[in-house]
C-alpha atoms as a PDB file:
ATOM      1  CA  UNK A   1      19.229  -0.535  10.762  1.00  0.00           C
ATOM      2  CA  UNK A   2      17.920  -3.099   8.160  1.00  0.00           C
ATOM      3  CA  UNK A   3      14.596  -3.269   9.484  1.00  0.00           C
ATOM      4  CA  UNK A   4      14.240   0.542   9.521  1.00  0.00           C
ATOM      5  CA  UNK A   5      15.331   1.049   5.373  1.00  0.00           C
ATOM      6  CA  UNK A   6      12.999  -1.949   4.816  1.00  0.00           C
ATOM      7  CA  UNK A   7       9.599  -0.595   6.932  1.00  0.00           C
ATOM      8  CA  UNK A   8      10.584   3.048   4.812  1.00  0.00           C
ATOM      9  CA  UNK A   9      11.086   1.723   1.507  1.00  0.00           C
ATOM     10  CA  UNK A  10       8.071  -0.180   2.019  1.00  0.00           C
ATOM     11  CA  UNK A  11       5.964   2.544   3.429  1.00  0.00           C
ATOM     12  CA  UNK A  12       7.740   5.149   0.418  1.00  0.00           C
ATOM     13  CA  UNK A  13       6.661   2.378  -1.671  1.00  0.00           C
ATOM     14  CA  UNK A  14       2.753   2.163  -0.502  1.00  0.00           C
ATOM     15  CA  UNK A  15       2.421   6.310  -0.515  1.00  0.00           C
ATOM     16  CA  UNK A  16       3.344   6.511  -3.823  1.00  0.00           C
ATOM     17  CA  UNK A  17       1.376   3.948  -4.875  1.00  0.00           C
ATOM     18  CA  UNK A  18      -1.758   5.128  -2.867  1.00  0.00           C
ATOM     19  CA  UNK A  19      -1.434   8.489  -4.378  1.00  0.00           C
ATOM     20  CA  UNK A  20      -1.563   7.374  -7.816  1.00  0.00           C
ATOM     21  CA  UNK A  21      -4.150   5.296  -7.582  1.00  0.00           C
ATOM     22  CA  UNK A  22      -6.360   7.714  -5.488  1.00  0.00           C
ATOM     23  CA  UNK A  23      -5.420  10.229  -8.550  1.00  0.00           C
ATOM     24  CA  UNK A  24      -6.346   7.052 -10.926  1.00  0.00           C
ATOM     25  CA  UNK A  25      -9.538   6.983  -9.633  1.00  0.00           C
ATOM     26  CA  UNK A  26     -10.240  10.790  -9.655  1.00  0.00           C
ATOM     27  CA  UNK A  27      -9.844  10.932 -13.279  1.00  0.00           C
ATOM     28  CA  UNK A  28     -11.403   7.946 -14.492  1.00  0.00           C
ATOM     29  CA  UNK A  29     -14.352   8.605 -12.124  1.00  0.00           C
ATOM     30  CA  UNK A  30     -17.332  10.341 -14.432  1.00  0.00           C
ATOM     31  CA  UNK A  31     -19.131  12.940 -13.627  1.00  0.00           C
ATOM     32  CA  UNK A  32     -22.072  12.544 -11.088  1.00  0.00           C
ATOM     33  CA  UNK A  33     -25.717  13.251 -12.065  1.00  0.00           C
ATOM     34  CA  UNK A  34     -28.228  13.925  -9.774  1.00  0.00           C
ATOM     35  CA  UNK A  35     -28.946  11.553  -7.256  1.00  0.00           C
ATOM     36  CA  UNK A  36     -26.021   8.907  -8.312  1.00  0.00           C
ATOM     37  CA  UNK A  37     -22.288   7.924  -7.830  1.00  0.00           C
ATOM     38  CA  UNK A  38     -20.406   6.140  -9.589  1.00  0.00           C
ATOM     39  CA  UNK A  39     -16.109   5.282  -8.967  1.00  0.00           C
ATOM     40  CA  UNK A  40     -13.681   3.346 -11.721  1.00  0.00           C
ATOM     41  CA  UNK A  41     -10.781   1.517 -10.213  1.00  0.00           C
ATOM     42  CA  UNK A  42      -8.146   1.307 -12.478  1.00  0.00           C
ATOM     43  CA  UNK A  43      -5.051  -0.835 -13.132  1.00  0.00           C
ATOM     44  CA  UNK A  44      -2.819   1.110 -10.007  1.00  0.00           C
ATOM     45  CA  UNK A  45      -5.872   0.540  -7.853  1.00  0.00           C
ATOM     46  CA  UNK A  46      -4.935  -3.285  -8.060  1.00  0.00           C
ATOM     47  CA  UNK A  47      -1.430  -3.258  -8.023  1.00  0.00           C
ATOM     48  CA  UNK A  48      -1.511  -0.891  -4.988  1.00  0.00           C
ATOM     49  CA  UNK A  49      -3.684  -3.816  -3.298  1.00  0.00           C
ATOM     50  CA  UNK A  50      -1.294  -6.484  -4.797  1.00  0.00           C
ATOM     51  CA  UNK A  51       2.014  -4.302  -3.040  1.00  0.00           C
ATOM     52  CA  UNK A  52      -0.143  -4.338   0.237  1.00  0.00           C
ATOM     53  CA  UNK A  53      -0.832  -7.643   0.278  1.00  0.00           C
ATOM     54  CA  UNK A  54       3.033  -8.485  -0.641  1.00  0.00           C
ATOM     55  CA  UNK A  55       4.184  -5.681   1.797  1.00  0.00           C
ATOM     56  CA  UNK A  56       2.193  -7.461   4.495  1.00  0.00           C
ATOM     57  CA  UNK A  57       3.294 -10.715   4.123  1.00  0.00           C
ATOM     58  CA  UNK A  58       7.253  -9.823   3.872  1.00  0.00           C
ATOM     59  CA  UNK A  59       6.765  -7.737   7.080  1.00  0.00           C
ATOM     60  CA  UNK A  60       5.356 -10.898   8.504  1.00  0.00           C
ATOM     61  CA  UNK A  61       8.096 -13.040   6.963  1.00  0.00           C
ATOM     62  CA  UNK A  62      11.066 -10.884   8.108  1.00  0.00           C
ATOM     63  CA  UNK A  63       9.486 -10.693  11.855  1.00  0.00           C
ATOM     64  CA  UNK A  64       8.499 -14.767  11.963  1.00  0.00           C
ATOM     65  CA  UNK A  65      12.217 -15.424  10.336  1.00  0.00           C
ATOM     66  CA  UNK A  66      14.774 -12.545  10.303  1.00  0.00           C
ATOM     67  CA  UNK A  67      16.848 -12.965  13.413  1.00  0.00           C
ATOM     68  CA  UNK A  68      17.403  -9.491  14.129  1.00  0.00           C
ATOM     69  CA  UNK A  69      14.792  -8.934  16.755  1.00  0.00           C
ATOM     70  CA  UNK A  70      12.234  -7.522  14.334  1.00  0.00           C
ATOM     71  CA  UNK A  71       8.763  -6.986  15.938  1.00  0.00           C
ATOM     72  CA  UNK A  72       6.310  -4.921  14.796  1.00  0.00           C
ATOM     73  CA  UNK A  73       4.019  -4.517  17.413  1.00  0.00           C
ATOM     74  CA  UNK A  74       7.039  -3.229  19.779  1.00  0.00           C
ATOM     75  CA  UNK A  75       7.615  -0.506  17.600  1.00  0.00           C
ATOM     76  CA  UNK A  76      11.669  -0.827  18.062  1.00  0.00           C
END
């Protein structure tokens, strides 16, 4: 039961964060003239890469060393 409220929490976690960055970068983003593009990351941008980065490495950490039977490529 642990490992499923950690994976959601987690994944809750990386949604939200997604969304407002994606939203972030919507409104910072100017205006496109003809023939160019141009996108502005923002702070959420990084944290969201900073939670994914974290996110990855404690799903790694609770599989290597929780001793509940955690796997993630199993899918149980």
């Amino acid at each position: 039961m642990k490992k499923i409220i950690f994976e959601q929490v987690g994944n809750i976690i990386t949604t939200i964060l997604l969304t407002l960055a994606l939203i972030e970068i919507i409104n910072l983003s100017p205006k496109p003239l003809a023939g160019s593009s141009q996108i502005n990351a923002g702070r959420l941008f990084f944290i969201f890469l900073i939670w994914s980065s974290v996110f990855g490495l404690l799903r790694f950490a609770y599989q290597k060393y929780g001793h509940d039977g955690y796997n993630t490529k199993k899918g149980k």
